[in-house]
Protein backbone atom coordinates (compact mmCIF):
# COMPACT_ATOMS: atom_id res chain seq x y z
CA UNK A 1 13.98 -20.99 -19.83
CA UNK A 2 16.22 -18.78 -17.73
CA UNK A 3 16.64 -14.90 -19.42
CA UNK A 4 20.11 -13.84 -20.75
CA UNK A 5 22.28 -11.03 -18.89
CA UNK A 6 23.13 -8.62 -20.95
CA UNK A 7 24.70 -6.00 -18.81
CA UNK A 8 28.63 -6.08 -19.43
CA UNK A 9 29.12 -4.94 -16.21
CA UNK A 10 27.86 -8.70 -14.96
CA UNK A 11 30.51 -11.06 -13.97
CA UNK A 12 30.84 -14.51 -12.31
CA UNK A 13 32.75 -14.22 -9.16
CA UNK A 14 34.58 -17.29 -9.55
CA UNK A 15 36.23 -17.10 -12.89
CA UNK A 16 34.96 -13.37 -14.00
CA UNK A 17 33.12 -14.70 -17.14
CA UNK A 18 30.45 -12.45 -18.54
CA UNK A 19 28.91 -15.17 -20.10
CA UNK A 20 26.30 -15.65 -17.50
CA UNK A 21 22.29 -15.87 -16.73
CA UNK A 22 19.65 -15.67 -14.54
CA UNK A 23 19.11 -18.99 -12.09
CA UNK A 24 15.83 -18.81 -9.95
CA UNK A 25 15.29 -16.32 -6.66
CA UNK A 26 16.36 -16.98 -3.38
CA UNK A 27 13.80 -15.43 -1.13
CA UNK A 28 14.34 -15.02 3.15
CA UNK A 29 12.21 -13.07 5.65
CA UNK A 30 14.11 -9.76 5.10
CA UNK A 31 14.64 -9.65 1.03
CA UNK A 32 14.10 -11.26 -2.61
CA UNK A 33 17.56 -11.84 -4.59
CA UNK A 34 18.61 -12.75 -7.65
CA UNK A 35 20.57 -15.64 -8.07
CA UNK A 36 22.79 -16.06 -11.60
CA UNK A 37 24.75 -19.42 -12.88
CA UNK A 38 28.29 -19.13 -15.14
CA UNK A 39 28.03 -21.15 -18.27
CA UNK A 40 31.78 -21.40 -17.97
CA UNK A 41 32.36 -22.90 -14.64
CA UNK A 42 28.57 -23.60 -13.73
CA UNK A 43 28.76 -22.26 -10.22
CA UNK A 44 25.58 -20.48 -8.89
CA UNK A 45 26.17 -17.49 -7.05
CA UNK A 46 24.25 -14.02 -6.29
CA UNK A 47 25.23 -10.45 -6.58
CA UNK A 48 25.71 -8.42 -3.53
CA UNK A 49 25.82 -4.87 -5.03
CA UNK A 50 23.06 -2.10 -3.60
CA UNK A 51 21.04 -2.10 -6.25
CA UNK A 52 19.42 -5.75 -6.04
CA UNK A 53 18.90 -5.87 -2.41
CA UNK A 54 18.30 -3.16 0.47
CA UNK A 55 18.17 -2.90 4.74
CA UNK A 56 15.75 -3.97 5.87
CA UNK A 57 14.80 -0.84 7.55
CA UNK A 58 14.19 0.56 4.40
CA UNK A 59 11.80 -2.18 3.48
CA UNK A 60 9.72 -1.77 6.86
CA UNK A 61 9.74 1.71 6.70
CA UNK A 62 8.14 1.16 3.36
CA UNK A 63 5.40 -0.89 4.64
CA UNK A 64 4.86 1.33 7.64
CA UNK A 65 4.61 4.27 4.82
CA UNK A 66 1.63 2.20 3.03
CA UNK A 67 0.49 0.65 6.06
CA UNK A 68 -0.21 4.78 7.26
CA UNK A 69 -1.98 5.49 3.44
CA UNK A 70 0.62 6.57 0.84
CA UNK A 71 0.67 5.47 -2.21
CA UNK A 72 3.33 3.68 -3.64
CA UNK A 73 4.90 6.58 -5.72
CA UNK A 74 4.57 8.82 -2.76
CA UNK A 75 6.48 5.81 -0.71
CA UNK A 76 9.30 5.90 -3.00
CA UNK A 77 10.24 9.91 -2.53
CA UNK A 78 9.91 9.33 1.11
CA UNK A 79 12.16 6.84 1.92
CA UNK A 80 15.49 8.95 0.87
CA UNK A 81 17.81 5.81 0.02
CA UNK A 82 20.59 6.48 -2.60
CA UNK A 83 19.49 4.17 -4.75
CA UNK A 84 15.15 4.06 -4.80
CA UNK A 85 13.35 1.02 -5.43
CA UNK A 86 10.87 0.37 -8.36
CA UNK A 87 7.49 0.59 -7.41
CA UNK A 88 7.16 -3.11 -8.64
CA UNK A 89 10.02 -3.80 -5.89
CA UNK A 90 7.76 -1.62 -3.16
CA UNK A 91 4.77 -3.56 -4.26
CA UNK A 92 6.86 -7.01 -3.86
CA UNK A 93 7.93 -5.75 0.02
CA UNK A 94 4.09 -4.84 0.73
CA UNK A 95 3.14 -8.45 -0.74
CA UNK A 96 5.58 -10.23 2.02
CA UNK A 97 5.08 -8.29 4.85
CA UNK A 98 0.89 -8.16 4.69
CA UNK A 99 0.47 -11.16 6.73
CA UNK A 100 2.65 -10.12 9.74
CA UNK A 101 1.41 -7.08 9.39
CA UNK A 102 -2.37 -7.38 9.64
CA UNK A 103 -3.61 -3.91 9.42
CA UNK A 104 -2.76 -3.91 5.52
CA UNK A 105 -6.22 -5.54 5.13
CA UNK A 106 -7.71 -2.36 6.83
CA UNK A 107 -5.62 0.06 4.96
CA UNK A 108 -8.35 0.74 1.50
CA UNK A 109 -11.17 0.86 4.54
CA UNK A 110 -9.28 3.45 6.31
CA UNK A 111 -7.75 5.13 3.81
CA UNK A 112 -11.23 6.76 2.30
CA UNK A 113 -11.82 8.39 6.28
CA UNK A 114 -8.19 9.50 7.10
CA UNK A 115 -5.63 11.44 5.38
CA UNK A 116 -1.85 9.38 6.24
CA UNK A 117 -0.74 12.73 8.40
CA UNK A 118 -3.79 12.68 10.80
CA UNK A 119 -4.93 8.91 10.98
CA UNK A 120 -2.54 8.39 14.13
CA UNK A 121 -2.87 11.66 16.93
CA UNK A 122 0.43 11.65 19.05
CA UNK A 123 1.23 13.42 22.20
CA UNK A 124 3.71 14.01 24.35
CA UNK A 125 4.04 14.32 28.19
CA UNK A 126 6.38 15.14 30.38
CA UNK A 127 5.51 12.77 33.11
CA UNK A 128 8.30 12.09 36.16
CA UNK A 129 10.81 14.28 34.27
CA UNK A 130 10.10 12.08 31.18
CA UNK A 131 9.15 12.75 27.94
CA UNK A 132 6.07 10.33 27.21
CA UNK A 133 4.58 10.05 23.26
CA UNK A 134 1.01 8.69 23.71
CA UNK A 135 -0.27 7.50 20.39
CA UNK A 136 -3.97 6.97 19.16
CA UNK A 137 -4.69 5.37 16.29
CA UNK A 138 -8.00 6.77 15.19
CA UNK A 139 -9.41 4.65 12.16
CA UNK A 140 -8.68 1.30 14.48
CA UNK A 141 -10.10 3.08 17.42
CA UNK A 142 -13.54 4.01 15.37
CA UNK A 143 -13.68 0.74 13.96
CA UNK A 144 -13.28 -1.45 17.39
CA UNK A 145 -15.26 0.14 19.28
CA UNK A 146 -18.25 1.10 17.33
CA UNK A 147 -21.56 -0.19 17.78
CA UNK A 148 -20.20 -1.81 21.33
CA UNK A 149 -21.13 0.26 24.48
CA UNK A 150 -18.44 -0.69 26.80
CA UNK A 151 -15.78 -0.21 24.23
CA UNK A 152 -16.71 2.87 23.34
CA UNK A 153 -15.66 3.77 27.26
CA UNK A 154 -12.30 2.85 26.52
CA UNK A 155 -12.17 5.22 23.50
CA UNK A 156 -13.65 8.08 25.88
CA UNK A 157 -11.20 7.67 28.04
CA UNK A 158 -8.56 7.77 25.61
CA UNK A 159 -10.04 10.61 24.34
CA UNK A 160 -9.82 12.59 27.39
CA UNK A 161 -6.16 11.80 27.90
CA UNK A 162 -5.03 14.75 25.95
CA UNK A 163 -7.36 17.16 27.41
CA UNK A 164 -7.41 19.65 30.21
CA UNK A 165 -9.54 16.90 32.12
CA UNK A 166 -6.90 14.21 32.45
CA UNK A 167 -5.26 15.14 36.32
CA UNK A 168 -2.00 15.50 34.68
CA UNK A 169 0.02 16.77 37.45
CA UNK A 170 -0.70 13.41 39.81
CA UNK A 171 2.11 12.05 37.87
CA UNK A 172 4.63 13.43 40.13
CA UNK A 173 8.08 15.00 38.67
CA UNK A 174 9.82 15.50 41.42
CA UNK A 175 12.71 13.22 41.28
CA UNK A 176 13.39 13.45 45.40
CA UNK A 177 10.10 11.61 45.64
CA UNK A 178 11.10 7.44 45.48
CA UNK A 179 8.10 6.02 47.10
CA UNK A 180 7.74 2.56 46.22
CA UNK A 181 4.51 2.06 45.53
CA UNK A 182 4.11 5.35 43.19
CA UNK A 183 4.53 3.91 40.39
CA UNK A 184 2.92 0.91 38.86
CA UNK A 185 6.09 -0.86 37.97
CA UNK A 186 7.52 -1.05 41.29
CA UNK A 187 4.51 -2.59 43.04
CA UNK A 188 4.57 -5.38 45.22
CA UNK A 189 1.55 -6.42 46.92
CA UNK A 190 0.01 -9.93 47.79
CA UNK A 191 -1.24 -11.91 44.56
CA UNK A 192 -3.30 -14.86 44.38
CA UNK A 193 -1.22 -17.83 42.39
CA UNK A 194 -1.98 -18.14 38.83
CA UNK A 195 0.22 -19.72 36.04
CA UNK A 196 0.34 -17.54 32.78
CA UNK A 197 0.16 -18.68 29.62
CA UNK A 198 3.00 -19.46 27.64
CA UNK A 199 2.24 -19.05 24.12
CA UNK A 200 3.64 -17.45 20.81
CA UNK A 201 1.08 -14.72 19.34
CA UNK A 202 1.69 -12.33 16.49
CA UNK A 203 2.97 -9.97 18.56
CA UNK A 204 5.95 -11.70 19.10
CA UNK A 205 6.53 -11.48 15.09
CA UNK A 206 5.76 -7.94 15.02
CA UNK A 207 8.19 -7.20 17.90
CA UNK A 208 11.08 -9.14 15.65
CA UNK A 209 10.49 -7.11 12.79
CA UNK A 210 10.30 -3.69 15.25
CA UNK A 211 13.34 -4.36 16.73
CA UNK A 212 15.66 -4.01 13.57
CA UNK A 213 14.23 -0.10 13.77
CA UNK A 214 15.95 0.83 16.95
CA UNK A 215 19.46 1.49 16.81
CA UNK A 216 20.21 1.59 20.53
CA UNK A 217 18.42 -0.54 23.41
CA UNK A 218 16.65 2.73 24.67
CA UNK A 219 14.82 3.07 21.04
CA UNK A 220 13.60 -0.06 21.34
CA UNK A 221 10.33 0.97 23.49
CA UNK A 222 9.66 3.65 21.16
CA UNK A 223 10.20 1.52 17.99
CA UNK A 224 7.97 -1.63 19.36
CA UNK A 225 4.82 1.04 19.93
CA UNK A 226 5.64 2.77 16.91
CA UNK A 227 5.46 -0.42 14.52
CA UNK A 228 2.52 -1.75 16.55
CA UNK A 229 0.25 1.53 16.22
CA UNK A 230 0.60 1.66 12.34
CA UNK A 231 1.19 -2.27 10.90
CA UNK A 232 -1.07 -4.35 13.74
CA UNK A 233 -4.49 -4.58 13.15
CA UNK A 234 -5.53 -4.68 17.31
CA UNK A 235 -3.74 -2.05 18.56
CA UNK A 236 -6.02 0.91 18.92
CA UNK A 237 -3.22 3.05 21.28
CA UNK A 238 0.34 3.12 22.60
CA UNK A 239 1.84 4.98 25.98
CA UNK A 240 -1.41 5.27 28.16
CA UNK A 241 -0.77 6.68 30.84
CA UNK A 242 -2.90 5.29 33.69
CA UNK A 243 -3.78 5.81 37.68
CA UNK A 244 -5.31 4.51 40.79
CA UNK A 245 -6.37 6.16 43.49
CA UNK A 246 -7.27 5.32 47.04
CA UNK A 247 -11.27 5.42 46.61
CA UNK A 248 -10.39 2.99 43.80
CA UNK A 249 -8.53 0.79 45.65
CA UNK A 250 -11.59 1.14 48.41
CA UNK A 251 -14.48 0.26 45.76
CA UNK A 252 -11.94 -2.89 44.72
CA UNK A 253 -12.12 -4.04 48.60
CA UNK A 254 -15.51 -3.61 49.11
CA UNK A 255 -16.06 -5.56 46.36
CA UNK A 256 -14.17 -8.77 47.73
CA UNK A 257 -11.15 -8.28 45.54
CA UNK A 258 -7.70 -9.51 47.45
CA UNK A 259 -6.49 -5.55 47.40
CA UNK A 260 -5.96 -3.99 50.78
CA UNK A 261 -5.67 -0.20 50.83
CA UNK A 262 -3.18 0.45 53.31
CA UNK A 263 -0.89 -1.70 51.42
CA UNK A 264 -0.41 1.20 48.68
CA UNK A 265 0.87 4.88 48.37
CA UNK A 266 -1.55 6.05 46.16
CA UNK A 267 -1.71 7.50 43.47
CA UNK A 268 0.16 4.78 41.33
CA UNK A 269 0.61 5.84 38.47
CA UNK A 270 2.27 4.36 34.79
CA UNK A 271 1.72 3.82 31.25
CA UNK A 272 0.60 0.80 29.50
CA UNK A 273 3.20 -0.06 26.14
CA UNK A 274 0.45 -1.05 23.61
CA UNK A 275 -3.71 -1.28 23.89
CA UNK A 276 -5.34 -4.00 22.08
CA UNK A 277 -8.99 -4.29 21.28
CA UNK A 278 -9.96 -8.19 20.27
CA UNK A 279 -11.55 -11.34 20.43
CA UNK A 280 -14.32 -8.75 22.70
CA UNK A 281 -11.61 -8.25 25.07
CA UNK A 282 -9.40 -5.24 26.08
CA UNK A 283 -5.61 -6.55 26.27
CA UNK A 284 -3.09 -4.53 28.03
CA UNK A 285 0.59 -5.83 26.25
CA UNK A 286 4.16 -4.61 27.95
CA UNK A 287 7.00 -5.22 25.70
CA UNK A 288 9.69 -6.90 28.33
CA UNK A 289 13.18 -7.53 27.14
CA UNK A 290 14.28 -11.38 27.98
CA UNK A 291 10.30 -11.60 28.83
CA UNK A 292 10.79 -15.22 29.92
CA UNK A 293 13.01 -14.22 32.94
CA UNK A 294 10.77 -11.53 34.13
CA UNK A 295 7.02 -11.76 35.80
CA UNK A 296 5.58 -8.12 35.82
CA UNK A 297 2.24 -9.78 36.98
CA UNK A 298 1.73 -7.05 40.03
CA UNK A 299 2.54 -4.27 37.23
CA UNK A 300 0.11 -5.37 34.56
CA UNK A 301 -2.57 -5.87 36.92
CA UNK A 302 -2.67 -2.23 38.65
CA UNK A 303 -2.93 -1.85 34.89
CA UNK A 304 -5.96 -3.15 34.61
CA UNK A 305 -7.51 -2.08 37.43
CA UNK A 306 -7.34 1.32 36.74
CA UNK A 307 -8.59 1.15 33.45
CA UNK A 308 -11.48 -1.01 34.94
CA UNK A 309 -12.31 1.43 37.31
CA UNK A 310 -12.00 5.16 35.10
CA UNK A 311 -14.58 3.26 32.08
CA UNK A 312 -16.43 1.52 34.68
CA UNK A 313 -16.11 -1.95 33.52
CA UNK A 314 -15.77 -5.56 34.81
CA UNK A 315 -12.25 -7.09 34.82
CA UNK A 316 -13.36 -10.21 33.20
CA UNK A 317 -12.98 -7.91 30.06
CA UNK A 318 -9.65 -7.79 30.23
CA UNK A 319 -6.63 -9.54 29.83
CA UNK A 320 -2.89 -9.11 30.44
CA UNK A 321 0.36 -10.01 28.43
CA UNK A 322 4.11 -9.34 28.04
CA UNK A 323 6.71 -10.25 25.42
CA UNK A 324 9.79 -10.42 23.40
CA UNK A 325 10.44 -10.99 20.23
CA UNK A 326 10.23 -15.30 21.64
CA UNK A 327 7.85 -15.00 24.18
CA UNK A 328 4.47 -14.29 24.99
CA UNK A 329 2.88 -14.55 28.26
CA UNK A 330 -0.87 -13.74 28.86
CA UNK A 331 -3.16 -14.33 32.15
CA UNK A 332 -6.69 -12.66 33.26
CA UNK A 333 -5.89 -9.90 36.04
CA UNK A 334 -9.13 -10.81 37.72
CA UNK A 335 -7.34 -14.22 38.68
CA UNK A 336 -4.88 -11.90 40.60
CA UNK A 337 -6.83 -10.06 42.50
CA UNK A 338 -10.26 -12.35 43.19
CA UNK A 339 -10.87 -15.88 44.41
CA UNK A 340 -12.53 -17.52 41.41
């Protein structure tokens, strides 16, 4: 049997009775409601006011919060609204959202090594006269690459990116300086033909949900990386910033790969969106707006390569992507470069 309202303040909106009572819940990706029927006029409707539903910022924010170790009563002092949630309501938003986002089945696991404030390390750079915030996520990045050699080169390298080793000032901040080739993004050299993949992939759920955090198109970088480091279960780091240098591109040619030297002003430089650790591969993502009209295959493969060559490791270990929120397109960079 339905429950009675007893709140006077209740009415239908139809014929303002007060004689009304709960009807069932009407549930959608982004909230739970209530829904009520009149007794007089038997129309089912649901109340709009702000304290049965809430943004769904609010709601993600409150996953991201549990997703990074708080506890729920913590979560609910933190997130500021005007009107706070119950913890049961908290608990219901954390019950949706676990699927999406993966890493909640990591979260008791991690929780017992890292305090919430220091289980993601961030950094910033100032890197062509832009401000760069390179994430690590160091529970995910312990827990990928342990016990596995070649992973644990990645994590070195990682490691080092924040230290007085990393050569820094080879990304250039001059702004008078446009060559070409400089930067990853805005190479163009000759590819073998592949066909990517066209598939959909969590990411592409993730990226949804990420997307109603940024307010303006310029956030939405920063809010994609942001959601990815603390709610996805693969991604170990976010803004790497990578380079390639000429003996690199030498070792590459001697080695048969399609690359020629002279084709490049090096060092090329850039930074890879998100770093993914699974199914024993490294996958470099790049978060494209309208991904399906784009093909940043040259970018995402310089990518690779110069990860490839600072760990030491084969490119058959890695794999490339880039998305939307719709699309997901993924190809092996050793296909690009290398005659099978």
């Amino acid at each position: 049997m339905q429950s009675e309202i007893t709140s006077n303040k209740t009415q239908c909106p139809h014929c303002s009775s007060k004689d009304i009572r709960k009807f069932g819940i009407k549930k959608s990706k982004l909230l739970t409601q209530q829904r009520y029927q009149c007794k007089s006029c038997k129309k089912v409707f649901l109340l709009q006011s702000t304290n049965k539903t809430y943004p769904i910022t609010t709601i993600l924010k409150a996953v991201t919060l549990h997703n990074l170790g708080h506890s729920q009563s913590k979560i609910k002092n933190l997130l500021k609204t005007s009107h706070q949630p119950s913890q049961k309501t908290i608990s219901n938003w954390i019950n949706e959202f676990k699927e999406v986002c993966p890493y909640s089945r990591f979260r008791n696991e991690a929780k017992q090594q890292f305090q919430p404030e220091n289980i993601i390390d961030q950094y910033e750079f100032l890197h062509s006269n832009l401000n760069y915030k390179y994430q690590i996520h160091n529970f995910k990045l312990n827990y990928l690459t342990s016990n596995n050699e070649k992973f644990q080169r990645v994590k070195d390298y990682l490691n080092e990116i924040p230290t007085q080793d990393f050569p820094h000032h080879i990304f250039k901040s001059d702004h008078n300086i446009k060559e070409k080739s400089d930067r990853a993004s805005q190479t163009n050299f000759k590819i073998l033909n592949i066909k990517p993949l066209n598939k959909q992939n969590i990411a592409n759920n993730l990226c949804k949900l990420a997307l109603n955090l940024a307010k303006t198109n310029k956030e939405r970088h920063q809010s994609i990386q942001n959601f990815f480091i603390t709610n996805d279960s693969t991604t170990i780091a976010t803004e790497i910033p990578i380079y390639l240098t000429h003996d690199d591109l030498l070792y590459f040619n001697a080695h048969n790969f399609s690359l020629n030297p002279n084709d490049f002003s090096t060092p090329i430089t850039g930074h890879i969106d998100i770093l993914q650790i699974r199914n024993n591969l490294i996958h470099i993502l790049d978060y494209k707006p309208e991904a399906n009209k784009q093909q940043p295959i040259h970018q995402l493969a310089i990518y690779a390569l110069a990860i490839a060559s600072k760990t030491k490791l084969p490119l058959t270990l890695f794999k490339c992507a880039w998305f939307d929120e719709n699309n997901y397109y993924e190809f092996f960079p050793l296909h690009v470069v290398k005659n099978r």
